[in-house]
Protein backbone atom coordinates (compact mmCIF):
# COMPACT_ATOMS: atom_id res chain seq x y z
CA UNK A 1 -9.65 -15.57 -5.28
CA UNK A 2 -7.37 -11.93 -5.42
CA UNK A 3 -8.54 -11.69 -1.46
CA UNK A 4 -7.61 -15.21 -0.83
CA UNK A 5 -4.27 -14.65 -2.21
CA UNK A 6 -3.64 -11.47 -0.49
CA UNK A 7 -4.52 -13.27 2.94
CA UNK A 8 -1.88 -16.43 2.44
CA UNK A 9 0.90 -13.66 1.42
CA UNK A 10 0.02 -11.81 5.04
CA UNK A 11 -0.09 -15.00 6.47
CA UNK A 12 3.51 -16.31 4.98
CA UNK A 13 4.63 -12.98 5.82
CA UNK A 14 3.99 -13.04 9.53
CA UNK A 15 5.30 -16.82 9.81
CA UNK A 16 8.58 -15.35 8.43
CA UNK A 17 8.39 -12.53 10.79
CA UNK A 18 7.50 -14.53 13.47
CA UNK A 19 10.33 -16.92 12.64
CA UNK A 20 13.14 -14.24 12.76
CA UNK A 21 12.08 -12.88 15.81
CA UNK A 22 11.60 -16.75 17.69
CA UNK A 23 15.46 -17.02 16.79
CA UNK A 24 16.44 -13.13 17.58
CA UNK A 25 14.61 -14.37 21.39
CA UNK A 26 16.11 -17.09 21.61
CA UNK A 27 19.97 -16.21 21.04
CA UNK A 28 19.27 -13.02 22.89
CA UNK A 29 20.91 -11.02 19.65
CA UNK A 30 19.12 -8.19 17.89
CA UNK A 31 18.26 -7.58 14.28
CA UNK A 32 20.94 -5.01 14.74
CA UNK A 33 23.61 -7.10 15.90
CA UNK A 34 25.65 -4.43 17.74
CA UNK A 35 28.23 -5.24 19.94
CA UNK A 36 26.88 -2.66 21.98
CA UNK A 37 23.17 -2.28 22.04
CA UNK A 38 23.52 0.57 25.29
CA UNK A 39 25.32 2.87 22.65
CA UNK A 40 22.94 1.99 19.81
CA UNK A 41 19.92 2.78 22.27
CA UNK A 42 21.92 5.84 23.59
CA UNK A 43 22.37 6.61 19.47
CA UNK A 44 18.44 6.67 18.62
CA UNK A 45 17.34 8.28 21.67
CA UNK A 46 17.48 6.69 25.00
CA UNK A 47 19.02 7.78 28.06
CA UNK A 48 21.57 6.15 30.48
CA UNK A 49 18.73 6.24 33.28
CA UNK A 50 16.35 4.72 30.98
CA UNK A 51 18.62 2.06 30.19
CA UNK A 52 19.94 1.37 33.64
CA UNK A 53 16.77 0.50 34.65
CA UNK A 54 16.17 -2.47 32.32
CA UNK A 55 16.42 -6.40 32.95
CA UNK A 56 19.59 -8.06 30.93
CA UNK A 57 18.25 -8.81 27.78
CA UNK A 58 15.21 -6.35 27.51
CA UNK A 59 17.55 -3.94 25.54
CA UNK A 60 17.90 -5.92 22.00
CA UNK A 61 19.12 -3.52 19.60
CA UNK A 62 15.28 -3.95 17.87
CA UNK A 63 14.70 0.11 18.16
CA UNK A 64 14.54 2.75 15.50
CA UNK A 65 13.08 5.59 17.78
CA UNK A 66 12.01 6.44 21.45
CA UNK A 67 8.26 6.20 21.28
CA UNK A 68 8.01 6.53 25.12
CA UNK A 69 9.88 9.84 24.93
CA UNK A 70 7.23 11.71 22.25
CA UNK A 71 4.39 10.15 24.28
CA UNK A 72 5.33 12.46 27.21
CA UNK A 73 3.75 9.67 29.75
CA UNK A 74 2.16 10.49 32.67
CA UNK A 75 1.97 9.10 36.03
CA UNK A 76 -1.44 6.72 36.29
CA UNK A 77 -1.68 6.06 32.37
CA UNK A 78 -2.50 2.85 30.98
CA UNK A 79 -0.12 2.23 27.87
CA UNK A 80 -0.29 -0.57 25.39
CA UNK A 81 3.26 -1.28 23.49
CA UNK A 82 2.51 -3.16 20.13
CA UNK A 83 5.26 -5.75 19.69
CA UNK A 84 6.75 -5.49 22.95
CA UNK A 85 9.62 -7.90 22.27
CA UNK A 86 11.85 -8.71 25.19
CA UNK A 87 10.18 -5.68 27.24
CA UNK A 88 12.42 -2.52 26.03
CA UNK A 89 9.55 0.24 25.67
CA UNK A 90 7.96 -2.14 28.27
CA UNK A 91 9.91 -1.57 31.57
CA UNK A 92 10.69 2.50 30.17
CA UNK A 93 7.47 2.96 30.30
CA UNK A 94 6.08 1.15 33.47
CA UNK A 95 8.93 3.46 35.46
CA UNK A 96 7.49 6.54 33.65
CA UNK A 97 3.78 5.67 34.53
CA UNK A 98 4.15 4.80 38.12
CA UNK A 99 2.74 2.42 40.45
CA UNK A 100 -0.72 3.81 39.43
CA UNK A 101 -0.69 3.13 36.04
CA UNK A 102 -0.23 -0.28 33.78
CA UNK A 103 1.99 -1.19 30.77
CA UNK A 104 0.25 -4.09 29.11
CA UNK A 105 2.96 -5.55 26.12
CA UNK A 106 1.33 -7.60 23.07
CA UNK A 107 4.02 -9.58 20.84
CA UNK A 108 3.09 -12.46 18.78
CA UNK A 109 6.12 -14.44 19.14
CA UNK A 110 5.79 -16.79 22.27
CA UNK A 111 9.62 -16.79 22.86
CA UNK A 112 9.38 -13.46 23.35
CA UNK A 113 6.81 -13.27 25.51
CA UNK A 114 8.67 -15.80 27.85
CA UNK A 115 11.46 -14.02 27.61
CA UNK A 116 9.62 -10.81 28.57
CA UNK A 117 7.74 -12.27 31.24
CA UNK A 118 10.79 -13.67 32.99
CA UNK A 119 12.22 -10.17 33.49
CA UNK A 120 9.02 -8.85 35.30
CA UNK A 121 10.36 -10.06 38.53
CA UNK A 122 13.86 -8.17 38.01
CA UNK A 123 11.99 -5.35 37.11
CA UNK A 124 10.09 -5.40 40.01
CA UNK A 125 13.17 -5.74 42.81
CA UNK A 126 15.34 -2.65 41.03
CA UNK A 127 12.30 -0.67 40.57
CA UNK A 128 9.63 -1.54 43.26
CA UNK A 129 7.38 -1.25 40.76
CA UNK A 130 5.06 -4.61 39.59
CA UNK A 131 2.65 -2.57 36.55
CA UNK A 132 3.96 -4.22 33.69
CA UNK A 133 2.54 -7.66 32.53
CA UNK A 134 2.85 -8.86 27.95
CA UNK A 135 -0.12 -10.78 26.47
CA UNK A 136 0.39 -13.28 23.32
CA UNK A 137 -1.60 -11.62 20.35
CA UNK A 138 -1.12 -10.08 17.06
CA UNK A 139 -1.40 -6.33 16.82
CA UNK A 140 -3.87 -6.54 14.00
CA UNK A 141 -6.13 -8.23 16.47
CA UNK A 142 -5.13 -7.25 19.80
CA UNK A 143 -6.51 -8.50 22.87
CA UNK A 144 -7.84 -6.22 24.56
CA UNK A 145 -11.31 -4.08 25.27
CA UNK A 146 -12.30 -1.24 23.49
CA UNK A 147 -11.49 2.42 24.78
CA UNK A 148 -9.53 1.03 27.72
CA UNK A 149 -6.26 2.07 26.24
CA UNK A 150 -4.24 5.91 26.93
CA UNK A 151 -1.13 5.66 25.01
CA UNK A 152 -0.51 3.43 22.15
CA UNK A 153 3.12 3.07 21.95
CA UNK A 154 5.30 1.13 19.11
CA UNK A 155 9.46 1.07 17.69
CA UNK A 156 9.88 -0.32 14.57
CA UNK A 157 6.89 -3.08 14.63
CA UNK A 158 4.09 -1.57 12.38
CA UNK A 159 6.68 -2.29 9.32
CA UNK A 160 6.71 -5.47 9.97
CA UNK A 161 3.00 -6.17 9.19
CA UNK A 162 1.09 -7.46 6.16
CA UNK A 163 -1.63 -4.82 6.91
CA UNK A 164 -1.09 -2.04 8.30
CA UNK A 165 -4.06 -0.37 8.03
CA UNK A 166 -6.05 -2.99 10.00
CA UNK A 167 -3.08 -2.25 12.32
CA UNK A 168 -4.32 1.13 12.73
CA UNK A 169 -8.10 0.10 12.87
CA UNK A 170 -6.68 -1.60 16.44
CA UNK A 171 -5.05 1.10 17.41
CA UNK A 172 -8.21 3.26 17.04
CA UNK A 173 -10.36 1.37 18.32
CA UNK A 174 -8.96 0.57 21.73
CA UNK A 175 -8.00 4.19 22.34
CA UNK A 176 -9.68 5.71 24.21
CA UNK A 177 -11.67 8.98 22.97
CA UNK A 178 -8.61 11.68 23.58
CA UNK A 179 -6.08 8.81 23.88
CA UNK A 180 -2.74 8.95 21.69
CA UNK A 181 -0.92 6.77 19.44
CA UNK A 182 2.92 7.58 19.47
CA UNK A 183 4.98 5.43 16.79
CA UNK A 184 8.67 5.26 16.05
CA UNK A 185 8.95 3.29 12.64
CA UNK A 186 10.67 3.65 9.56
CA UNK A 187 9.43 5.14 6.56
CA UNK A 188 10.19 4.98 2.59
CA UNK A 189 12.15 8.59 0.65
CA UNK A 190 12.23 6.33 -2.23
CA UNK A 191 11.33 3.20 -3.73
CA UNK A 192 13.89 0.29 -2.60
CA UNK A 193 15.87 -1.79 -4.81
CA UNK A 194 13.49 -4.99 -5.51
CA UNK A 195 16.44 -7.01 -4.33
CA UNK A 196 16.45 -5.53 -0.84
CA UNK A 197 12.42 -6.20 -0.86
CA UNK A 198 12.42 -9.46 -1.21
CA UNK A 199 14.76 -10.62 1.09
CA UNK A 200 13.67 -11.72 4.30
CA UNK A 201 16.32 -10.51 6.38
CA UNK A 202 15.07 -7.52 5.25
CA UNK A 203 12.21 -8.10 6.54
CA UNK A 204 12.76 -8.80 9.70
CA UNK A 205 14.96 -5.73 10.38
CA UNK A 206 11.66 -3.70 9.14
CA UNK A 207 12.67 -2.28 5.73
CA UNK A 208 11.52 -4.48 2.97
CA UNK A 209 8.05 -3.20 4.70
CA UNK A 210 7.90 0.14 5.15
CA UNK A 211 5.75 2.57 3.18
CA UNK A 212 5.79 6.46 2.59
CA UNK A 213 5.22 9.29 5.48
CA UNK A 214 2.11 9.99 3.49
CA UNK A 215 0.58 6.23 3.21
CA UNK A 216 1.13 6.51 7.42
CA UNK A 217 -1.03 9.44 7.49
CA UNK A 218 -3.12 8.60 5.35
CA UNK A 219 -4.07 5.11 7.02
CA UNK A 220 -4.06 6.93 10.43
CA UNK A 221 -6.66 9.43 9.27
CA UNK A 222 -8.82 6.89 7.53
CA UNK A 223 -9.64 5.39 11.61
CA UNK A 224 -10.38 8.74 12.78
CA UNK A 225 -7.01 9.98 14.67
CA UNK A 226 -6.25 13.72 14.17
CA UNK A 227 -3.97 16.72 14.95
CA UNK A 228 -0.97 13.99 13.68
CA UNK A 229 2.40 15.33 14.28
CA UNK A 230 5.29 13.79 12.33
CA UNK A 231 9.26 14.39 13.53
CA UNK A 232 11.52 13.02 10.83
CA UNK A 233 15.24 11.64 11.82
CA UNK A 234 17.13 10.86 8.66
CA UNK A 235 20.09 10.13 11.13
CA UNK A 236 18.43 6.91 13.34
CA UNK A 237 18.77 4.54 10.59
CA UNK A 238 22.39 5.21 9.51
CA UNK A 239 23.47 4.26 12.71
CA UNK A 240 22.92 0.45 11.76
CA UNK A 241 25.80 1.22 9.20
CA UNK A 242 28.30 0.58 12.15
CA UNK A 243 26.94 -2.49 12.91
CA UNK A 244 28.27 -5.15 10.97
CA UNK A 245 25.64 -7.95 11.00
CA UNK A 246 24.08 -9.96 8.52
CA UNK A 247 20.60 -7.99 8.08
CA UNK A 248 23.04 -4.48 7.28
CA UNK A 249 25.48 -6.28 5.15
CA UNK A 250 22.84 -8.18 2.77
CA UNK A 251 20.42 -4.77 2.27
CA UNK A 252 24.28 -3.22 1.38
CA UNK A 253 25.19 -5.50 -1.12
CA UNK A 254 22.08 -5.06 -3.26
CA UNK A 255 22.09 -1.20 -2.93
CA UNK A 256 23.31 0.94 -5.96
CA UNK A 257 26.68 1.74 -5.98
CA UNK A 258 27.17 4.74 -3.95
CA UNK A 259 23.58 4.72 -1.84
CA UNK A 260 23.66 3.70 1.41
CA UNK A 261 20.15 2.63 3.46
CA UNK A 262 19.80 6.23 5.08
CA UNK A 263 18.92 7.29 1.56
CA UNK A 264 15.95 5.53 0.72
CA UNK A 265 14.62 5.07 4.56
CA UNK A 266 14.36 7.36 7.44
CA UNK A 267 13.33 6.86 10.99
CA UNK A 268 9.86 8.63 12.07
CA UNK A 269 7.84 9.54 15.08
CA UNK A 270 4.01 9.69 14.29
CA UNK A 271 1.72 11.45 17.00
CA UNK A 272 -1.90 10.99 16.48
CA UNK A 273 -5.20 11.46 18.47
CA UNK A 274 -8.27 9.89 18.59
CA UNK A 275 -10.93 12.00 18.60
CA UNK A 276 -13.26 13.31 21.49
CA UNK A 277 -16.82 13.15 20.10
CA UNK A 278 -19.20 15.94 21.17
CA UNK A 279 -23.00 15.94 20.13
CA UNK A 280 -24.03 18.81 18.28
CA UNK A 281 -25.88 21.80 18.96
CA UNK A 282 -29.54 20.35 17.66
CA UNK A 283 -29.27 17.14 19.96
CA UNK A 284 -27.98 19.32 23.18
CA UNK A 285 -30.80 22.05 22.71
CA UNK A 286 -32.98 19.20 22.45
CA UNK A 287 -31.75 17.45 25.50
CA UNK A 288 -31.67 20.80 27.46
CA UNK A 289 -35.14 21.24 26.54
CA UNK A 290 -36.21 17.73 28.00
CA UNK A 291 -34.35 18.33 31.34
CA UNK A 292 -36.04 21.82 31.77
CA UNK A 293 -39.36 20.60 31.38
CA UNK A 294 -38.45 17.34 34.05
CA UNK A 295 -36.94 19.65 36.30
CA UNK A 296 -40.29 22.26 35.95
CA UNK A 297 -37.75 25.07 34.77
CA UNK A 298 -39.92 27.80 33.26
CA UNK A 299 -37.29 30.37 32.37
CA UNK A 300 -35.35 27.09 30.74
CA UNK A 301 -37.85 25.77 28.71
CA UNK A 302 -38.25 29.56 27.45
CA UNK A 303 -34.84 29.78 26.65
CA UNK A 304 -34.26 26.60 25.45
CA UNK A 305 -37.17 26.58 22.88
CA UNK A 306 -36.16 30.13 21.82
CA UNK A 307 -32.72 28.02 20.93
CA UNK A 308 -33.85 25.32 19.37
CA UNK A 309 -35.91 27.83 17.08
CA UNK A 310 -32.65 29.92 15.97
CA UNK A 311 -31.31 26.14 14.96
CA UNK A 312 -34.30 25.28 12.84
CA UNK A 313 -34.95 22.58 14.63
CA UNK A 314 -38.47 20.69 13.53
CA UNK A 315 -41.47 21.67 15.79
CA UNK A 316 -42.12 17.58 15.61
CA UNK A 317 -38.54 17.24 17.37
CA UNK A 318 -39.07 19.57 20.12
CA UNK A 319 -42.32 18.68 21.08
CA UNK A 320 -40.95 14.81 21.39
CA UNK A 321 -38.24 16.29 23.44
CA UNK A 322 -40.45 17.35 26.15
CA UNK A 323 -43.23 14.99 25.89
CA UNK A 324 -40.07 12.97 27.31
CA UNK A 325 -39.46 15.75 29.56
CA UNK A 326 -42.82 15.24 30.98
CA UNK A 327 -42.55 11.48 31.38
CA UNK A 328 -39.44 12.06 32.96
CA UNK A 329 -41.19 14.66 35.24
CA UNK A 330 -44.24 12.42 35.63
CA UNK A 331 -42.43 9.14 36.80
CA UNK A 332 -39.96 10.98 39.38
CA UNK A 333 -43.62 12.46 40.71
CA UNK A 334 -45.27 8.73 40.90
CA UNK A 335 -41.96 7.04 42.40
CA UNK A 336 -42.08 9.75 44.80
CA UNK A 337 -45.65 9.50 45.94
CA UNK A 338 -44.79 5.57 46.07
CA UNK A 339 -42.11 5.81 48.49
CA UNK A 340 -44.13 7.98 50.97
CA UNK A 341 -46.91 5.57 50.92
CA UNK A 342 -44.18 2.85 51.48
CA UNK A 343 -42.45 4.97 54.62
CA UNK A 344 -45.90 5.28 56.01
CA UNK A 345 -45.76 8.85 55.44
CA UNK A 346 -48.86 9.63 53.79
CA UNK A 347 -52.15 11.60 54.91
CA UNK A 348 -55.01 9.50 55.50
């Protein structure tokens, strides 16, 4: 019953998500509401040459960090943005990756995914460039293949989800081994007002749902991604305090008197990698051992042997190792002698 509970909440959570952002697509205006989303992008990281670049409309003020920046892309990389929107980290990153590389966008709101796909063509013309393409999914069950990914990139879009750490999971698992994950989101100092939680405006503008620095790491660990690098900047989210919308002005009215937003949330860049497995020392002696004995490698098996000794590896385990290396050996011999009876090349 708890479970069943816990998976309507999600669910009513994402409708209202996906509801706010179906209307932010559609009237073109972001959660921000700047009258100048340039400066705000300029504000949280972005550069004029970044920005020039983009369709109308890509830019919409839905940003709380530069993950294409701390990704440090390279040309040839494939490069998944989670909640791509209207194409911002999109189109940065398709410039940054080159003709021989591929942006792939996943955003679970069709509007935006129309409205994304519309600007590929404009994209194209100023740039040359056609290595960008969005796919309808949610980023807790993202469409795409296993270990086909290089860069995970995502602003301000893990907040937004009822479970984050399945979020992750994704993230993980289509990375491939060595691959990165570089995420700009926001991130609790302190508990928020239960007012400002439960407001869906909130919400939407990704702070009734964001969690601790150490829950992040935490959930990022638990799928295996290590050496995590985390960049604080307590200045990103103040910038919204300019910006008099209605998402800003509702979390202000239900703040203590004196507090503004920048002291409870902060903007953060997470860096994580997923991790390059190696086989350890008993299976490679092992293997090595095999090999030497296909290959008829005296002074190999010798060493090899002498090796797998100083490991402690069972007698049982090495002799299997090159009773393979002997059926290896044996087989290459037979398919041999079969192919020079086949070529007509054998004595009489």
């Amino acid at each position: 019953m708890r479970n069943d509970h816990i998976s309507d909440q999600g669910e009513k959570t994402r409708q209202t998500v996906r509801d706010g952002y179906s209307e932010i697509a559609i009237n073109s205006k972001g959660c921000c509401g700047c009258s100048d989303p340039q400066q705000f992008a300029e504000a949280i990281g972005y550069s004029k040459q970044e920005l020039e670049l983009l369709p109308d409309g890509a830019n919409m003020g839905l940003s709380c960090g530069n993950p294409t920046a701390i990704a440090d892309l390279k040309p040839g990389q494939v490069v998944l943005d989670l909640g791509s929107g209207g194409g911002f980290d999109v189109f940065i990153a398709a410039k940054k990756v080159g003709q021989e590389g591929r942006v792939i966008g996943v955003d679970m709101t069709p509007e935006m995914i129309s409205k994304s796909r519309q600007s590929i063509p404009v994209f194209a013309r100023k740039t040359n460039l056609n290595n960008a393409e969005f796919r309808l999914g949610e980023i807790e069950h993202l469409p795409l293949a296993d270990n086909s990914i290089d860069v995970v990139i995502s602003n301000c879009v893990i907040n937004l989800s009822p479970d984050k750490q399945r979020v992750w999971s994704e993230i993980a698992r289509v990375l491939k081994p060595g691959g990165k994950a570089c995420v700009s989101d926001l991130a609790l100092k302190q508990e928020l007002p239960e007012a400002v939680k439960a407001a869906a405006q909130a919400l939407i503008g990704c702070v009734a749902g964001a969690v601790r620095v150490d829950a992040t790491v935490e959930m990022m660990r638990n799928v295996g991604l290590n050496n995590i690098e985390i960049g604080e900047k307590p200045y990103n989210i103040d910038v919204m305090d300019d910006c008099n919308d209605n998402l800003y002005g509702s979390i202000r009215q239900d703040l203590p008197e004196g507090m503004k937003l920048g002291d409870y949330v902060i903007s953060v860049d997470f860096v994580g990698y997923k991790e390059v497995k190696t086989m350890d020392k008993k299976t490679t002696e092992l293997i090595a051992i095999g090999a030497s004995v296909a290959c008829n490698c005296h002074p190999c098996v010798k060493f090899h042997t002498g090796k797998a000794s100083e490991l402690k590896i069972e007698p049982d385990l090495i002799k299997q190792a090159i009773t393979v290396g002997k059926m290896v050996r044996r087989g290459a011999a037979e398919q041999m002698d079969e192919l020079i009876k086949e070529k007509g090349l054998a004595e009489e």
